[in-house]
N, C-alpha and C. Protein backbone atom coordinates (compact mmCIF):
# COMPACT_ATOMS: atom_id res chain seq x y z
N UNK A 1 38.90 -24.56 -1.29
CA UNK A 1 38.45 -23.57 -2.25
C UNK A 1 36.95 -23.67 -2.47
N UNK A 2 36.59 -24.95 -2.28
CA UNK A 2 35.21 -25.06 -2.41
C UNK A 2 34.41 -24.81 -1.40
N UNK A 3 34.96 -24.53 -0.52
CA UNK A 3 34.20 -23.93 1.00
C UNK A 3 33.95 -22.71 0.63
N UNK A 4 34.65 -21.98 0.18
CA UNK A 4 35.02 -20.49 0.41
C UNK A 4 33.80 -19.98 -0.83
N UNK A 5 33.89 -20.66 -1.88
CA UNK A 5 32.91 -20.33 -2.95
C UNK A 5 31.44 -20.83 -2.80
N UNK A 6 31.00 -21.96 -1.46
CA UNK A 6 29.62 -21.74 -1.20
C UNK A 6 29.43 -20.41 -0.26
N UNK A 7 30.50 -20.56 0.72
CA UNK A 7 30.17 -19.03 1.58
C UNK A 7 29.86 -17.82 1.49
N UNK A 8 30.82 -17.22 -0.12
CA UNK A 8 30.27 -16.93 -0.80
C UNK A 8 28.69 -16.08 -1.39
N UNK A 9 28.61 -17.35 -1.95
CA UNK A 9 27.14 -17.75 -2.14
C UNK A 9 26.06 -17.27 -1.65
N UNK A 10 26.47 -17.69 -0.25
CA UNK A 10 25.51 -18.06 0.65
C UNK A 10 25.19 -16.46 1.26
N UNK A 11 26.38 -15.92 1.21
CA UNK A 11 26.63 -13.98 1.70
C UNK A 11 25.59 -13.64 0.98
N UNK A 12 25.79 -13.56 -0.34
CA UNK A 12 25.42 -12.90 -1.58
C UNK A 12 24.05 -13.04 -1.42
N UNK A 13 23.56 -13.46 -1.52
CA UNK A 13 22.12 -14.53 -1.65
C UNK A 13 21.27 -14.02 -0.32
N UNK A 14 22.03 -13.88 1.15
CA UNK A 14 21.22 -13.65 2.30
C UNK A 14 20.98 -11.83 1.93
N UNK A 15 22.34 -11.05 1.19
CA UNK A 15 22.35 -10.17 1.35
C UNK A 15 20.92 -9.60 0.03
N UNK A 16 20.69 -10.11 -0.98
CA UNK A 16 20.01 -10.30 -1.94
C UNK A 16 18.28 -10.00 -1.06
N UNK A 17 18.21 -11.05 -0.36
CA UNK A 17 16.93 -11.44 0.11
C UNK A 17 16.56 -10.06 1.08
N UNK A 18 17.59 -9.72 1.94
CA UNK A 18 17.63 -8.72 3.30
C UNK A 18 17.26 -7.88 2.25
N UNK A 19 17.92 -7.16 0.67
CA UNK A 19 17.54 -5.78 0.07
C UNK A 19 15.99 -6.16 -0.40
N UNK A 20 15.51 -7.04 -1.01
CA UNK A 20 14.45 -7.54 -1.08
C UNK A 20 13.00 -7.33 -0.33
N UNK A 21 13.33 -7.85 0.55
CA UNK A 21 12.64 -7.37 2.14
C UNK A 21 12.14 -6.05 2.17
N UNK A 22 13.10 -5.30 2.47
CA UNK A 22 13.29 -3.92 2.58
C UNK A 22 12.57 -3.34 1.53
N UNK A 23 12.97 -3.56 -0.04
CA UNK A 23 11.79 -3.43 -1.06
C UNK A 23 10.61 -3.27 -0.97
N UNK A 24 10.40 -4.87 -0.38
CA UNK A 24 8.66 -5.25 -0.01
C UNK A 24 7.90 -3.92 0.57
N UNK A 25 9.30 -3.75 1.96
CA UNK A 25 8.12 -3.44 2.99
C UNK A 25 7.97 -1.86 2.54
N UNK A 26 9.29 -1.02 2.02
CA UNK A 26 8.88 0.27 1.22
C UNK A 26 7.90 0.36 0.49
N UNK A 27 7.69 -0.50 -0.56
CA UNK A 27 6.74 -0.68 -1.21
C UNK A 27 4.97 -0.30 -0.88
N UNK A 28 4.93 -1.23 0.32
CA UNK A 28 3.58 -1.48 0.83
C UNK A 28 3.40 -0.45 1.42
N UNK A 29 4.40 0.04 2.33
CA UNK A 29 3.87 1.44 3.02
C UNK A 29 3.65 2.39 2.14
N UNK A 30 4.40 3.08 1.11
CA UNK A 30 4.36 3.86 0.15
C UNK A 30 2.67 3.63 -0.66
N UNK A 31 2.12 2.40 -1.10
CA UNK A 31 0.99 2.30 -1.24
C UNK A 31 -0.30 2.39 -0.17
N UNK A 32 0.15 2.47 1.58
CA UNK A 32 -0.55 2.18 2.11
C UNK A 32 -0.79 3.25 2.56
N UNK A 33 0.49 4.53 2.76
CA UNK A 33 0.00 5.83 2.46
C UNK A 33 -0.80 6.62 1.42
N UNK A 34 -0.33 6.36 0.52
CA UNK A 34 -1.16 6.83 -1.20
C UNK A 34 -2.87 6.57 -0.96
N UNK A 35 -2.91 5.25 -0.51
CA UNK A 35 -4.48 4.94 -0.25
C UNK A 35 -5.24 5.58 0.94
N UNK A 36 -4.04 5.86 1.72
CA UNK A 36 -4.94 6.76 2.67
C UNK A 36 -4.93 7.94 2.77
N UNK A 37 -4.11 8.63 1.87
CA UNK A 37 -4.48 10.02 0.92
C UNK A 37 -5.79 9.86 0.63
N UNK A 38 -6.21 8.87 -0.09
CA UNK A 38 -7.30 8.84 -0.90
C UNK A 38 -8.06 8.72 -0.36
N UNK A 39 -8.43 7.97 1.04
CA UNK A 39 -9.70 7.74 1.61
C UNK A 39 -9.66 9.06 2.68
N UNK A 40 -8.88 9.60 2.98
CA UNK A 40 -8.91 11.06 4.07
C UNK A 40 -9.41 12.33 2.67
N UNK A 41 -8.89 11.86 1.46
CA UNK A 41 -9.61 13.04 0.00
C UNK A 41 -11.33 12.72 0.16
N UNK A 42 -11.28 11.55 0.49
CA UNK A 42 -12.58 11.01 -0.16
C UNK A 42 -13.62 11.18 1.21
N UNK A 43 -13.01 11.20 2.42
CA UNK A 43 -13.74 11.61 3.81
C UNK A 43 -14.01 13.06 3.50
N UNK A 44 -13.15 13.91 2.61
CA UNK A 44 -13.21 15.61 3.23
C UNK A 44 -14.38 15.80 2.00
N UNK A 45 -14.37 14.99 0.78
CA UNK A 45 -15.31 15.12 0.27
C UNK A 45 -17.01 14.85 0.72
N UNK A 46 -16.77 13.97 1.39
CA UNK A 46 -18.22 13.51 1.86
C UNK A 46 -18.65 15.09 2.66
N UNK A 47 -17.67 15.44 3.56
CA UNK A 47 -17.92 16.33 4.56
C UNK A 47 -18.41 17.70 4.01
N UNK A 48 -17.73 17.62 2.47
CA UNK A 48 -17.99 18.97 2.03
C UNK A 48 -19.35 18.70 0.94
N UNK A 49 -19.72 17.91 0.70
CA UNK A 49 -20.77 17.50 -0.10
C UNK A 49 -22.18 17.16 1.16
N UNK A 50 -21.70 17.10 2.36
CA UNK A 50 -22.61 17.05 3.27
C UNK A 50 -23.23 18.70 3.89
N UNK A 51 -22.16 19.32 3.90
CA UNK A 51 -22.29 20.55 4.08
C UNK A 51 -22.76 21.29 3.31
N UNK A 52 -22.59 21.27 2.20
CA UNK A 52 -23.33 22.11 0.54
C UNK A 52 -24.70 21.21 0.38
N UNK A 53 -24.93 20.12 1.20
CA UNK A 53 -26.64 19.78 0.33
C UNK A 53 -26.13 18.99 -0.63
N UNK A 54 -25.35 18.60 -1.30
CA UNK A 54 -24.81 18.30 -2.87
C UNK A 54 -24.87 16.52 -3.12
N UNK A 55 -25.54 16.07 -3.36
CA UNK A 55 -25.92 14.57 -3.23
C UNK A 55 -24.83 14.08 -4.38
N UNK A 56 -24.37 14.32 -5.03
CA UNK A 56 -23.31 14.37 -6.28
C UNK A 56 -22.18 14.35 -5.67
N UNK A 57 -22.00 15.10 -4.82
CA UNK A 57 -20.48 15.44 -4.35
C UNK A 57 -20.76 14.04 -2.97
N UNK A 58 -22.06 13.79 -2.42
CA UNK A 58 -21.53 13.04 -1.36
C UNK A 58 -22.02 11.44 -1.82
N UNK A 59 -22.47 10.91 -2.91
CA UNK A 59 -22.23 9.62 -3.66
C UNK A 59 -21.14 9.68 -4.30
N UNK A 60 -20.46 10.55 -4.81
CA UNK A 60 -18.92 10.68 -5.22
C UNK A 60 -17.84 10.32 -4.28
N UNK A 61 -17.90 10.90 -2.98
CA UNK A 61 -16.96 10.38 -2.10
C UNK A 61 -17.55 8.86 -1.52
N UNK A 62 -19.02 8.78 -1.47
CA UNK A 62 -18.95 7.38 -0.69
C UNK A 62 -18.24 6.45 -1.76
N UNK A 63 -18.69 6.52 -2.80
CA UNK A 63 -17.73 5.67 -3.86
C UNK A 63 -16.44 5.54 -4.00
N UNK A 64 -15.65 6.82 -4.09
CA UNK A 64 -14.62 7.00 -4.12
C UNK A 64 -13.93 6.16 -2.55
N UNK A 65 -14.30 6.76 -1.16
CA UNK A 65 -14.25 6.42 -0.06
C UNK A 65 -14.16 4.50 0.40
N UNK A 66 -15.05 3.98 -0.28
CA UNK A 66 -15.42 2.52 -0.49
C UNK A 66 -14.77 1.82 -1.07
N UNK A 67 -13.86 2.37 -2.65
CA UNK A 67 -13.35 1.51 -3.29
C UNK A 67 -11.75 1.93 -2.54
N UNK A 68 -11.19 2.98 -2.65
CA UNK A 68 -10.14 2.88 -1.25
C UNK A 68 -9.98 2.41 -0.47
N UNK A 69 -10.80 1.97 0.15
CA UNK A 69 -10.68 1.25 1.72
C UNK A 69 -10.40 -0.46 0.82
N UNK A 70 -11.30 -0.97 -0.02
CA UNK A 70 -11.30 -2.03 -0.54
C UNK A 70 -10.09 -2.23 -1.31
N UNK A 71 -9.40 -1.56 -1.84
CA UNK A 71 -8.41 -1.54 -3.04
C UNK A 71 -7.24 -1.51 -1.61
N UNK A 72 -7.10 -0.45 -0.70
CA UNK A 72 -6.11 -0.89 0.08
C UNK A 72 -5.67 -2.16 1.31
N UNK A 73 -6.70 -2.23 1.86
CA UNK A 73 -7.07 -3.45 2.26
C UNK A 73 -6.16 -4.65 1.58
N UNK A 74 -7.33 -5.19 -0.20
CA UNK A 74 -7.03 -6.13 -0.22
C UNK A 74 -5.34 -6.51 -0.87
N UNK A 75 -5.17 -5.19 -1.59
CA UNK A 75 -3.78 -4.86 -1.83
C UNK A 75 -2.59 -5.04 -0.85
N UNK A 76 -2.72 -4.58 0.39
CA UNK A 76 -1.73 -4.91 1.57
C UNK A 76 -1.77 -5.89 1.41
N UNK A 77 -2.86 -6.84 2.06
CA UNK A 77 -3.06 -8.02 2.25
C UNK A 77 -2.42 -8.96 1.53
N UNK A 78 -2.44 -8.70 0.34
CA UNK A 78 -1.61 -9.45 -1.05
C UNK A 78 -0.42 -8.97 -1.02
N UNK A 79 0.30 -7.92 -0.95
CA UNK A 79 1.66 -7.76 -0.92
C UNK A 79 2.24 -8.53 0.32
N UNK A 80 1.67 -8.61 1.78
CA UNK A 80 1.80 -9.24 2.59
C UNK A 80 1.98 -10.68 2.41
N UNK A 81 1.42 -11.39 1.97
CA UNK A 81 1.79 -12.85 1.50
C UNK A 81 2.49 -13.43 0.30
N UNK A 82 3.23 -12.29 -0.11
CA UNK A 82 4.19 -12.71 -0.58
C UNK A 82 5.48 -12.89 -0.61
């Protein structure tokens, strides 16, 4: 009886970790798309602030553009090691 109730266990627990996983890795992609929404928003901005003359519109996207790349980056990176 006591076999049967680590086995059990042991199901439960692998099956636990496998939905887990799967979590993770939805997770990261779902953010790793979102961020690259943001840096392809933040490219069309440069392009269109390059095209209008508009020094406003194209320090807006390099900023915008910069902290995206940085925020997704180090964000993967960290969901990754865990």
């Amino acid at each position: 009886m006591e076999t049967l109730v680590r086995e059990t266990t042991i199901a439960a627990q692998s099956v636990r970790s496998e939905q887990a996983s799967e979590t993770s890795l939805t997770n990261t992609l779902s953010f790793a798309f979102a961020l690259t929404a943001v840096f392809i928003a933040g490219i069309t901005m440069a392009i269109v602030g390059a095209a209008t003359a508009s020094t406003v519109i194209l320090s807006s996207a390099i900023i915008i553009t910069t902290v995206a790349a940085f925020v997704g980056v180090y964000g993967i990176l960290n969901m990754m090691t865990r």
